[in-house]
Protein backbone atom coordinates (compact mmCIF):
# COMPACT_ATOMS: atom_id res chain seq x y z
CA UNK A 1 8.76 7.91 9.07
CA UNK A 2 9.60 5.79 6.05
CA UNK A 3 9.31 7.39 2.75
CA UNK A 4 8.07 5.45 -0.17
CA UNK A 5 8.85 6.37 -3.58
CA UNK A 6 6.59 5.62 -6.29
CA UNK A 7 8.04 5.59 -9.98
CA UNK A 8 5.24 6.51 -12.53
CA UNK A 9 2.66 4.55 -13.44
CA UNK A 10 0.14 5.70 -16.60
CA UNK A 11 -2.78 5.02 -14.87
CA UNK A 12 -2.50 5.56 -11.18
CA UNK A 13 0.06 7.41 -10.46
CA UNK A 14 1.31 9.39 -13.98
CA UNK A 15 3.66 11.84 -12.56
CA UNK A 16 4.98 9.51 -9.14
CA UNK A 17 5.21 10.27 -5.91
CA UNK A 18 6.98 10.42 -2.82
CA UNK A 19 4.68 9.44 0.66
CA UNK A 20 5.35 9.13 4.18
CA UNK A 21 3.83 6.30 6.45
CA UNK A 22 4.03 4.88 9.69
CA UNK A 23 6.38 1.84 10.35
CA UNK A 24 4.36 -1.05 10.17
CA UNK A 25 1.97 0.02 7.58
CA UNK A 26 1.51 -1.91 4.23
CA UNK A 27 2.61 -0.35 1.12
CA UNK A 28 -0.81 -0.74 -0.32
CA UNK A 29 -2.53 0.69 2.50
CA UNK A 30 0.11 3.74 2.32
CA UNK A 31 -0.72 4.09 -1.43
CA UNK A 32 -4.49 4.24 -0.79
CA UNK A 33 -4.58 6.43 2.39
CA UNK A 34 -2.18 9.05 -0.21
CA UNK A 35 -5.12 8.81 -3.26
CA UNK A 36 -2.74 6.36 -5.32
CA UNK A 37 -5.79 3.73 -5.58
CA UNK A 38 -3.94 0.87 -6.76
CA UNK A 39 -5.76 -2.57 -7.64
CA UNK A 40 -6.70 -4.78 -4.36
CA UNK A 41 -9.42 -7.34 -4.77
CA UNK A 42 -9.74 -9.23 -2.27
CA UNK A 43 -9.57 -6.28 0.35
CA UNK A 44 -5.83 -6.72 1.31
CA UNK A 45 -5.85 -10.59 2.56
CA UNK A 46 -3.60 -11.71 0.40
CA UNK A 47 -6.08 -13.70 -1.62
CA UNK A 48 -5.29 -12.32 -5.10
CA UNK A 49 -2.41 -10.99 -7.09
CA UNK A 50 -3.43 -6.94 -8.21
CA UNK A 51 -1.55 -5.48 -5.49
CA UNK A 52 1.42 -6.56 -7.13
CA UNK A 53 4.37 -4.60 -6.46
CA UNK A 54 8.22 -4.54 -7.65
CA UNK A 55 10.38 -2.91 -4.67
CA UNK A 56 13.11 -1.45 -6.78
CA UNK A 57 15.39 -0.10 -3.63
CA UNK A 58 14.75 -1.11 -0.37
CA UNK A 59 13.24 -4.42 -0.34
CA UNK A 60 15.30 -6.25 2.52
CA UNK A 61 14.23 -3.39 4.81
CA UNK A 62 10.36 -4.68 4.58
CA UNK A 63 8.56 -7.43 6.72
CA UNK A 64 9.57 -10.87 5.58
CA UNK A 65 7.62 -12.50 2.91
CA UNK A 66 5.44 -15.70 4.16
CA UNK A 67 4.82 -18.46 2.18
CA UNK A 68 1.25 -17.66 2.11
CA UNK A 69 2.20 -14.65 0.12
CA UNK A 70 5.04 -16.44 -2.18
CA UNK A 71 2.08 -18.94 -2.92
CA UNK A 72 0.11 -15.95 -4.17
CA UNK A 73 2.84 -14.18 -5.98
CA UNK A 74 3.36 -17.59 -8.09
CA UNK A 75 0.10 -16.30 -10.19
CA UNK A 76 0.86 -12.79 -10.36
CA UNK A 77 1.72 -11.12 -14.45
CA UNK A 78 5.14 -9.88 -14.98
CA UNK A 79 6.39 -11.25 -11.68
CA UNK A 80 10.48 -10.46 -10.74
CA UNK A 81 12.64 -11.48 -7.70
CA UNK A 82 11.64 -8.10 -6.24
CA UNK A 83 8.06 -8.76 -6.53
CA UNK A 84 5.78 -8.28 -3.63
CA UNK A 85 2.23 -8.29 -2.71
CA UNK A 86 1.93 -4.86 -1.18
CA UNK A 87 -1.22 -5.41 1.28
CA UNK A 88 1.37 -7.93 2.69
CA UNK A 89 4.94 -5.87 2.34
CA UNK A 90 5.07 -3.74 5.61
CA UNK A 91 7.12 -0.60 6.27
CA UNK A 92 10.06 -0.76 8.78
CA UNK A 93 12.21 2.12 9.77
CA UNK A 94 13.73 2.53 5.84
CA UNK A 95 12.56 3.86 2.24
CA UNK A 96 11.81 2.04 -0.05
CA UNK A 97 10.86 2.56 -4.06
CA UNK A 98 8.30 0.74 -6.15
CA UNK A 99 7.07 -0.06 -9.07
CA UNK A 100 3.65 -0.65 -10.23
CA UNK A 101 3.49 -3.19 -12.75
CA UNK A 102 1.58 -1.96 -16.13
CA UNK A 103 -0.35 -5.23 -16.10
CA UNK A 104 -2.33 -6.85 -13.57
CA UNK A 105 -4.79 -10.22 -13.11
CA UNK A 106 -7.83 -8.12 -12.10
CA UNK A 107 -10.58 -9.72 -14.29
CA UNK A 108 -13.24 -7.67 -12.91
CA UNK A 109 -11.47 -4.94 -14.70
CA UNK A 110 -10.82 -6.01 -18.02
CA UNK A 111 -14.32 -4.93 -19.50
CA UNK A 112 -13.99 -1.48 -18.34
């Protein structure tokens, strides 16, 4: 199985982490099914930005991004050419390493 590496994040994920998932899983279902709760509003359907993700290593080894998702990416904060929407970024047979950005568009958040 595919190992993902997570680099550390402050808030969910301070000290990183390596997981294993299933090919075919999404990285933000992998994160969540391993207690690293990152943001995802609109349930994983690709309807908001907080899932944002940089793949650091591994990104061609991932599903193909569909313009549905490089729509959605267009509003994300702190977006780079390795930016993905991880409810939408699904495993193949490789590792891959990501990044959670320090900043996200989640305004339900912001008066917490």
């Amino acid at each position: 199985m595919p190992v993902i590496k997570i680099l550390p994040h402050a808030e969910y994920c301070p000290d990183g982490a390596s997981i294993t998932a299933a090919p075919g899983t999404s990285i933000c279902e992998a994160l969540l099914d391993n207690d690293i709760h990152i943001e995802h509003a609109c349930d994983q359907v690709c309807a908001c930005t907080t899932c944002h993700v940089i793949v650091r290593e591994g990104g061609r080894s991932l599903s193909e991004m569909e313009e549905d998702e490089e729509d959605m990416l267009d509003r994300a904060w702190g977006l780079e050419p390795d930016s993905r929407l991880s409810c939408q970024a699904l495993l193949r047979q490789q590792d891959v390493t990501v990044e959670i950005p320090k900043y996200s568009i989640n305004h339900a958040k912001e008066g917490k």
